[in-house]
C-alpha atoms as a PDB file:
ATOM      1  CA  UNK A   1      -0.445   5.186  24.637  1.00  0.00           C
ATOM      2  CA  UNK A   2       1.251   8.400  23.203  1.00  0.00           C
ATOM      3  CA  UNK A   3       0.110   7.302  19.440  1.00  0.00           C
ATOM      4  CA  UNK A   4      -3.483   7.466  19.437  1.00  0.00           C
ATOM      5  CA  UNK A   5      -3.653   7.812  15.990  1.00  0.00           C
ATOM      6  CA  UNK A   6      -1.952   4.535  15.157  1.00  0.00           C
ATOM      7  CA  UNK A   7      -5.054   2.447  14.217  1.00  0.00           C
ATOM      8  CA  UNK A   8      -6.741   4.530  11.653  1.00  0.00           C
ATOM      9  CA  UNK A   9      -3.907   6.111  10.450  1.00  0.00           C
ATOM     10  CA  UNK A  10      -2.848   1.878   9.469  1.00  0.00           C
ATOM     11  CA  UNK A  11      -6.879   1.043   8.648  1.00  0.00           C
ATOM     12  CA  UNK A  12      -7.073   4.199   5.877  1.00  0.00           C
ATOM     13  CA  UNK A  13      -4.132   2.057   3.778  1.00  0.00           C
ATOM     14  CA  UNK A  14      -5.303   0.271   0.914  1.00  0.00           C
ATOM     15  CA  UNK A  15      -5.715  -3.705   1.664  1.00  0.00           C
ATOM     16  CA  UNK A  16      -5.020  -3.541   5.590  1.00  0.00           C
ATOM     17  CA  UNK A  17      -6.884  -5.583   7.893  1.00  0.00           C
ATOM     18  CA  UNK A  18      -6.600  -6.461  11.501  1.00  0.00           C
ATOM     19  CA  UNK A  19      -7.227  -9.121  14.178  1.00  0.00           C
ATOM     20  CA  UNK A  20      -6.994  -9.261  17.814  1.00  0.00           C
ATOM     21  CA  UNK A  21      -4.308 -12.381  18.526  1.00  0.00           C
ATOM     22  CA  UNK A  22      -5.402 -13.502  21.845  1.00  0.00           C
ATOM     23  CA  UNK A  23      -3.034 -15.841  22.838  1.00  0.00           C
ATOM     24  CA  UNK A  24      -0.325 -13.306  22.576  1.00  0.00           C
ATOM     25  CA  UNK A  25      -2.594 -10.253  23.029  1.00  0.00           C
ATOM     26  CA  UNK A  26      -1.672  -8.514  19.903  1.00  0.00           C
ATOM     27  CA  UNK A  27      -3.199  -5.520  18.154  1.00  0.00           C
ATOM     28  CA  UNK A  28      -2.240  -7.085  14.385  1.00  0.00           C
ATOM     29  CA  UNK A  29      -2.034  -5.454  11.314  1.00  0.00           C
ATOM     30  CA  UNK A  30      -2.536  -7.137   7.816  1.00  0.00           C
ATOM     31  CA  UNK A  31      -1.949  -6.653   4.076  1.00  0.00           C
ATOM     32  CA  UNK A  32      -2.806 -10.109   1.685  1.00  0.00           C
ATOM     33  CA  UNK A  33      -2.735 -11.835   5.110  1.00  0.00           C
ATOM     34  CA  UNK A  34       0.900 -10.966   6.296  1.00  0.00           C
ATOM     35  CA  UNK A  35       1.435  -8.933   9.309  1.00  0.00           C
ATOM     36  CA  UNK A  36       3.120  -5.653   8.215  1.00  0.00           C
ATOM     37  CA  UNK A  37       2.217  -3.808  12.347  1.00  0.00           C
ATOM     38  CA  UNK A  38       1.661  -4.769  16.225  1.00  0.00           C
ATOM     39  CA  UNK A  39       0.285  -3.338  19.271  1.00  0.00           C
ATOM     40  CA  UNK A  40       1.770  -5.356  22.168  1.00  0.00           C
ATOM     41  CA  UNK A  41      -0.803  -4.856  25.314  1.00  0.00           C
ATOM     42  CA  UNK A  42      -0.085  -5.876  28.872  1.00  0.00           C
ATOM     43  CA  UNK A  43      -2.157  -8.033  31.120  1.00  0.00           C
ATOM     44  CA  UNK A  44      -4.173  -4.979  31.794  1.00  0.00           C
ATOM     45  CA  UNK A  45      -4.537  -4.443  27.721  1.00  0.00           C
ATOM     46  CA  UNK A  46      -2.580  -1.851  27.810  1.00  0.00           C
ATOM     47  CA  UNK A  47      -0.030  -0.888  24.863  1.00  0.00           C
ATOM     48  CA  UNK A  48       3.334  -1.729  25.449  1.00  0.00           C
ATOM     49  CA  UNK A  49       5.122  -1.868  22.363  1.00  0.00           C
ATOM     50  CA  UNK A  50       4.429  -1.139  18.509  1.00  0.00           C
ATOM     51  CA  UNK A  51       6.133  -3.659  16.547  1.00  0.00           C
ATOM     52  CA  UNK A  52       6.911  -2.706  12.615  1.00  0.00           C
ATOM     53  CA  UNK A  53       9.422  -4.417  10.258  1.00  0.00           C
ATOM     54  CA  UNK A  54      12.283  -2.411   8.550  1.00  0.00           C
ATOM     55  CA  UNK A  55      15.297  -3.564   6.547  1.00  0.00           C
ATOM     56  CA  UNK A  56      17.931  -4.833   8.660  1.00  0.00           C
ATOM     57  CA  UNK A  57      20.332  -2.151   7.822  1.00  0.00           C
ATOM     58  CA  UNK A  58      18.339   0.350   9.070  1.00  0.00           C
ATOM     59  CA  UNK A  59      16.690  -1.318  11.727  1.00  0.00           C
ATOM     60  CA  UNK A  60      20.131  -1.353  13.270  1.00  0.00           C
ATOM     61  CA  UNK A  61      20.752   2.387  12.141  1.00  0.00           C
ATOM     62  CA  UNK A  62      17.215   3.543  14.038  1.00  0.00           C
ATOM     63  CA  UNK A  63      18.024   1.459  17.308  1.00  0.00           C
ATOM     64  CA  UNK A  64      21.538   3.023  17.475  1.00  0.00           C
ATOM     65  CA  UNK A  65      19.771   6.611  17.421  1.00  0.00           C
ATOM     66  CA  UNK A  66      16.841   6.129  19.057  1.00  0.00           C
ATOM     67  CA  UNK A  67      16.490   4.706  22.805  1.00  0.00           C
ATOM     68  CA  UNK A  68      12.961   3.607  22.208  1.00  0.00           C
ATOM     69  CA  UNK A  69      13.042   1.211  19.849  1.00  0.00           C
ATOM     70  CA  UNK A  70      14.857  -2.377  20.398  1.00  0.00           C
ATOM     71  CA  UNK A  71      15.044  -5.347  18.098  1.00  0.00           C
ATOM     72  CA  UNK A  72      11.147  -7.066  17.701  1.00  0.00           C
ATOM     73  CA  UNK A  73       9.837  -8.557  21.154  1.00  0.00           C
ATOM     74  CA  UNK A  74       8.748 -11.820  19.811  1.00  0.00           C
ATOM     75  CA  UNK A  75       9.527 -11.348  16.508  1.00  0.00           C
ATOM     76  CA  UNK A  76      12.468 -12.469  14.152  1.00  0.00           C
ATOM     77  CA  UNK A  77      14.908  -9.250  15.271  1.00  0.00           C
ATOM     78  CA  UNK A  78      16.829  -9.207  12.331  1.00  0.00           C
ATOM     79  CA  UNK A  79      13.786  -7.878  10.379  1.00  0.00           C
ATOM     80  CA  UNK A  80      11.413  -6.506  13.114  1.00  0.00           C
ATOM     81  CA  UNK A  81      11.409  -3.783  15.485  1.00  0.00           C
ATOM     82  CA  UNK A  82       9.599  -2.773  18.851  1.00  0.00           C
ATOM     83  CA  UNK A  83       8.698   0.728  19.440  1.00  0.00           C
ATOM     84  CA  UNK A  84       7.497   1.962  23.098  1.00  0.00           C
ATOM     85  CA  UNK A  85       4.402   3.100  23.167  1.00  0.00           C
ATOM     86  CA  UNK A  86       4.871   5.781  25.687  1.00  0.00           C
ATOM     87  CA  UNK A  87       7.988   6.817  24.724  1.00  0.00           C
ATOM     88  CA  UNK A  88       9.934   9.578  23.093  1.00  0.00           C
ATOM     89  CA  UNK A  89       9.956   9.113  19.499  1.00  0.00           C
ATOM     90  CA  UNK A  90       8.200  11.613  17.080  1.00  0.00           C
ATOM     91  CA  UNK A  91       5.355  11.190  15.714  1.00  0.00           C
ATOM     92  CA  UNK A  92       6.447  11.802  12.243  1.00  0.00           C
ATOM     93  CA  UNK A  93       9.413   9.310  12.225  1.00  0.00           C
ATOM     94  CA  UNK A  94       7.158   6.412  13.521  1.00  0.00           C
ATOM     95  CA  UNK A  95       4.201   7.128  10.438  1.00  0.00           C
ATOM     96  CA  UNK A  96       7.148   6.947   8.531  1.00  0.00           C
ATOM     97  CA  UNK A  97       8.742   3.220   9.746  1.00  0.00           C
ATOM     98  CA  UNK A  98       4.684   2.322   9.621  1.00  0.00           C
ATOM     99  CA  UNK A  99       4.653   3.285   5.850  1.00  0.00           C
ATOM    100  CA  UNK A 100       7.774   1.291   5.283  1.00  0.00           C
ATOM    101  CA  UNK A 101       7.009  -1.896   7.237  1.00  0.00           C
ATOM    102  CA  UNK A 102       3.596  -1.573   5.067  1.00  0.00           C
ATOM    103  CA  UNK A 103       5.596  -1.149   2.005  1.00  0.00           C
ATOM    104  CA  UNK A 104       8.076  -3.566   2.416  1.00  0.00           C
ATOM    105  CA  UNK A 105       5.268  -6.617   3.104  1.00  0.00           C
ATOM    106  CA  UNK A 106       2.977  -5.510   0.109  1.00  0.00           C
ATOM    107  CA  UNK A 107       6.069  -5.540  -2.422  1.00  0.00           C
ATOM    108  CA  UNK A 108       6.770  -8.982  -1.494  1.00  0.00           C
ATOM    109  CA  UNK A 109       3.563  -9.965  -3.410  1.00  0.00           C
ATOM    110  CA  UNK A 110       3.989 -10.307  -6.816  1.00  0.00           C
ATOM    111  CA  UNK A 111       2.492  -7.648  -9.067  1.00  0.00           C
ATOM    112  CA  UNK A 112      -0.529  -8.721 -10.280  1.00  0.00           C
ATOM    113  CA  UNK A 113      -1.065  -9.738  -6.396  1.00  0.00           C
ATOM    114  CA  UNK A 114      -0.169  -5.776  -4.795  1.00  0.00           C
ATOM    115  CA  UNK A 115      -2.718  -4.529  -7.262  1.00  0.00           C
ATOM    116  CA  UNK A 116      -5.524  -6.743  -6.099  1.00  0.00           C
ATOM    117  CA  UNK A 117      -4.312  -5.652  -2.512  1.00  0.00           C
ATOM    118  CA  UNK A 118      -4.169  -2.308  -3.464  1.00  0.00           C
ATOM    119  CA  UNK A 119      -7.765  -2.324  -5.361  1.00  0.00           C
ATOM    120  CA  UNK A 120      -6.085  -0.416  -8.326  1.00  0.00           C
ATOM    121  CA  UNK A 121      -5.532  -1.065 -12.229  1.00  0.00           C
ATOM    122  CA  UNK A 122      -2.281  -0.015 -13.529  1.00  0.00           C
ATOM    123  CA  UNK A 123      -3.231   3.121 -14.337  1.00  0.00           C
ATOM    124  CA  UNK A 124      -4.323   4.149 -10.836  1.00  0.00           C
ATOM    125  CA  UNK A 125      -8.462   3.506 -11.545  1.00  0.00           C
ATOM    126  CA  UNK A 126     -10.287   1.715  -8.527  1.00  0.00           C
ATOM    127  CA  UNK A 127     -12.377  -0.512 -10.644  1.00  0.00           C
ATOM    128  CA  UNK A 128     -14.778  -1.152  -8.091  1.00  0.00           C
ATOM    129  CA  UNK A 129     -15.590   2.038  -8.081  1.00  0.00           C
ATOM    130  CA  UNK A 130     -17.040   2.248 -11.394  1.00  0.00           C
ATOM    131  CA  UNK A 131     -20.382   1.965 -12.392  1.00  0.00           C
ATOM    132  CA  UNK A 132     -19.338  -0.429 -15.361  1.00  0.00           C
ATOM    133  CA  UNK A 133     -17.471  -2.819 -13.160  1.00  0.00           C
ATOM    134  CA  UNK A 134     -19.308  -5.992 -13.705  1.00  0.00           C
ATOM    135  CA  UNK A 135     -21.074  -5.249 -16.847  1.00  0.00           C
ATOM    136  CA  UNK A 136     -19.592  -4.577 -19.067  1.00  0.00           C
ATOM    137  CA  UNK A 137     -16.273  -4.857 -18.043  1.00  0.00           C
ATOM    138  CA  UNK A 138     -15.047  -7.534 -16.015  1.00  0.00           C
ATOM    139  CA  UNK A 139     -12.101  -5.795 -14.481  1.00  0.00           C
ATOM    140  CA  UNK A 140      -8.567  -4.501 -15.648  1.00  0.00           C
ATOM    141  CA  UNK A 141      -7.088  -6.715 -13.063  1.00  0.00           C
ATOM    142  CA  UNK A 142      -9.416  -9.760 -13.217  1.00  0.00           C
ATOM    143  CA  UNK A 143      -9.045  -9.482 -17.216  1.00  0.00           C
ATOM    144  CA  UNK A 144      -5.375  -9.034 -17.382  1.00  0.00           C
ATOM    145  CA  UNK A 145      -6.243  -5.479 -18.840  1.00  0.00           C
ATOM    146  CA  UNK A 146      -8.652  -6.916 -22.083  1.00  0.00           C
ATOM    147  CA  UNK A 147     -11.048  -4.606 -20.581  1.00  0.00           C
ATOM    148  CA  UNK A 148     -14.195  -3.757 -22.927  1.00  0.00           C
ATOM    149  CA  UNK A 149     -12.689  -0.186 -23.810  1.00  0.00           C
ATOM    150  CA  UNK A 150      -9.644  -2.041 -25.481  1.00  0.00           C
ATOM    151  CA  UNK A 151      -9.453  -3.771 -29.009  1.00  0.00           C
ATOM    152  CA  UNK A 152     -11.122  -7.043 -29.353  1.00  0.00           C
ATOM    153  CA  UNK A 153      -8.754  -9.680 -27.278  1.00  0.00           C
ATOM    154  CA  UNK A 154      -5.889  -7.322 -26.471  1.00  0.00           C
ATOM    155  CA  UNK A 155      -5.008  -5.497 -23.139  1.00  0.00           C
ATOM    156  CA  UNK A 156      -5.131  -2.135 -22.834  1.00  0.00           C
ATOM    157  CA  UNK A 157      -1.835  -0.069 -24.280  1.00  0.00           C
ATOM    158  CA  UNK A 158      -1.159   1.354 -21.018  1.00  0.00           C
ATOM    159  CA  UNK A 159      -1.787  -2.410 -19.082  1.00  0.00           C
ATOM    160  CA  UNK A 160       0.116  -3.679 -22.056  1.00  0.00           C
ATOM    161  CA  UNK A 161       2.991  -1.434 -21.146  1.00  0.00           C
ATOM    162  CA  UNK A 162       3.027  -1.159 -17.715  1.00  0.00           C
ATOM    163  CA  UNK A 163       2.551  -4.806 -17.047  1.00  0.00           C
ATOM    164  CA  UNK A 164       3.504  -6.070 -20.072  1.00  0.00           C
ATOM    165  CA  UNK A 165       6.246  -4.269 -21.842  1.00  0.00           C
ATOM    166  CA  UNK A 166       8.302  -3.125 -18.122  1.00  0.00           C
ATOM    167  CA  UNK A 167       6.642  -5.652 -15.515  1.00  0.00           C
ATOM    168  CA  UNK A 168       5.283  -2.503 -13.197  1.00  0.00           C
ATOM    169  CA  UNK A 169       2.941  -3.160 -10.565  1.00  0.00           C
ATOM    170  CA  UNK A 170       1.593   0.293 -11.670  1.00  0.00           C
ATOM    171  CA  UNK A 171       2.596   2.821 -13.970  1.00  0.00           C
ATOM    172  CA  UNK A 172       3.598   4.898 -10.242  1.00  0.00           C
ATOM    173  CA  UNK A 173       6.954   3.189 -11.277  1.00  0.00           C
ATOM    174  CA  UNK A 174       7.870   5.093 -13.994  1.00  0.00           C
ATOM    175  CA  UNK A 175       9.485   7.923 -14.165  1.00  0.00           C
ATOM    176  CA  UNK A 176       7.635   9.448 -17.144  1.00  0.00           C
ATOM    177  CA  UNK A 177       4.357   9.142 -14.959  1.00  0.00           C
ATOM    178  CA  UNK A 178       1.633  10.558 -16.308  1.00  0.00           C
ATOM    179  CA  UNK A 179       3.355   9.706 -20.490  1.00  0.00           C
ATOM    180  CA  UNK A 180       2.126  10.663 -23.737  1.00  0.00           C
ATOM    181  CA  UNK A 181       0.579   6.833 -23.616  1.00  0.00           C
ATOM    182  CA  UNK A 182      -1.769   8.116 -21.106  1.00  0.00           C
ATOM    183  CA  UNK A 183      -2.453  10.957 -22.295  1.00  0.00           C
ATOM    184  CA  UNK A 184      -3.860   9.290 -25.882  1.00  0.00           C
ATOM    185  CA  UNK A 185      -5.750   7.161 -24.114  1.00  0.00           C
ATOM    186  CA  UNK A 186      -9.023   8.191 -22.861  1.00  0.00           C
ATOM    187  CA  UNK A 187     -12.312   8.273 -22.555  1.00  0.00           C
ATOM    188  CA  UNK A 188     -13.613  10.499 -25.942  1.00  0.00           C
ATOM    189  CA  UNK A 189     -16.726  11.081 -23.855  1.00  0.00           C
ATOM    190  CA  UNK A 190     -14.774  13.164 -21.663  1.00  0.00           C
ATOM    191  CA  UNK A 191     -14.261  17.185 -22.076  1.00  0.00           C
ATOM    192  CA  UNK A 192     -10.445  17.931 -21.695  1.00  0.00           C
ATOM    193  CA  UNK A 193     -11.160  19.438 -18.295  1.00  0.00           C
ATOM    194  CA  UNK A 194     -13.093  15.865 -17.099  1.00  0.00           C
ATOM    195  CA  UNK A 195     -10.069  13.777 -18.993  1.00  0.00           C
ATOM    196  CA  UNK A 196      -7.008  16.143 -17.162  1.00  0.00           C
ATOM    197  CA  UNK A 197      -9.121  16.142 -13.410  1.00  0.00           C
ATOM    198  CA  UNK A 198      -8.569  12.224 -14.152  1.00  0.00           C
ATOM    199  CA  UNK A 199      -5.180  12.231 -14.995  1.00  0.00           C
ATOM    200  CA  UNK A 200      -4.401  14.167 -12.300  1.00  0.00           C
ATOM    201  CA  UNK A 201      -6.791  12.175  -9.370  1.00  0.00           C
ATOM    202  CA  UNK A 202      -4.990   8.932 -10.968  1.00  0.00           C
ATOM    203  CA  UNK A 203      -1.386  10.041 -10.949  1.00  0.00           C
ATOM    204  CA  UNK A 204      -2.277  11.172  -7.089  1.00  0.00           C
ATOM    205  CA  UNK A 205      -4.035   8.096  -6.020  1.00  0.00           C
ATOM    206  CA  UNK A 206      -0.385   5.738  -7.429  1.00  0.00           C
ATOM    207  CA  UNK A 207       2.159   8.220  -6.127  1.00  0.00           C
ATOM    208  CA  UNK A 208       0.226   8.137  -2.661  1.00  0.00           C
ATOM    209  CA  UNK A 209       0.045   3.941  -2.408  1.00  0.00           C
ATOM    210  CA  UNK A 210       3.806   4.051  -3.734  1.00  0.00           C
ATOM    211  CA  UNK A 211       5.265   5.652  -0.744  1.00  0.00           C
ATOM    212  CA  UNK A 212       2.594   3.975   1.760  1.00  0.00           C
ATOM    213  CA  UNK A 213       0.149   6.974   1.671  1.00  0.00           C
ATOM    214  CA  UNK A 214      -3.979   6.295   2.131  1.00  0.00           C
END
């Protein structure tokens, strides 16, 4: 296969999963248990197509242009889309229909539901990365953001706003990303180099799973 790269470059995205589907012999890609990606193999297991989903306008647009993609083999071909594997188009402009097929499966979850998939609070903080997940706090996600840093039995300002106030899946939606509402709230522990490095390592980690990045 000319795209060697396709199976970590789809296992380094947030939620993804795979399975081997052996009645079809398919390479399949998950996100919350929908396939977003395919690698069709031969008899001989080897890849034939790479099967993605784009919107149906442009899925039309992209087979018009581009000789080596057709509507999905197998698949509903108003919405999905076969690639050849050995065939001609760049490398670039096939990460990028991967990102969107990715993106357009996880934002048909609801948004409490893409931030469980995506393993992020609203604010852009993997909460299973910190050492006070569990005790004390129980989760921004899990607790609807009433997380132990926040007054007694409200959410957080910035969960309160994001989720709340503008029904976000994460602050990455707004267009005032990183606001004076983050930058209020923090950590007093922190020096004002520590608090900024997080700002900015949060506001990179949501702008990177809003256009499909890892």
């Amino acid at each position: 296969m000319k795209y060697p790269w396709i199976d970590g470059y789809l296992l380094a995205r947030r939620g993804v999963t795979k399975d081997l589907q052996p009645e079809w012999n398919w390479i399949r890609y998950h996100v919350g248990g929908k396939m977003f990606a395919a690698i069709l193999l031969d008899e001989q297991d080897k890849p034939v197509y790479i099967n993605l989903k784009l919107e149906p306008l442009e899925g039309e647009l992209m087979r018009q242009q581009y000789p080596d993609i057709i509507p999905g083999y197998y698949s509903n071909k108003r919405h999905w889309n076969s690639v050849l594997a050995d065939g001609a188009i760049p490398d670039e402009l096939l990460r990028h229909w991967l990102d969107r097929s990715y993106l357009l499966v996880l934002r048909g979850f609801n948004k409490k539901t893409q931030r469980e998939l995506l393993g992020l609070s609203v604010c852009g903080t993997d909460c299973a990365a910190c050492p006070l997940y569990g005790n004390p706090c129980g989760g921004c996600n899990e607790s609807c953001g009433k997380v132990f840093h926040a007054p007694a039995g409200k959410a957080c300002p910035i969960y309160a706003c994001c989720s709340g106030k503008h029904r976000f899946a994460t602050c990455a939606e707004c267009e005032e990303l990183p606001c004076a509402l983050w930058l209020s709230t923090r950590d007093p522990s922190m020096t004002d180099e520590q608090f900024q490095a997080s700002v900015d390592a949060r506001t990179a980690t949501l702008l990177r799973a809003k256009t499909g990045g890892r």
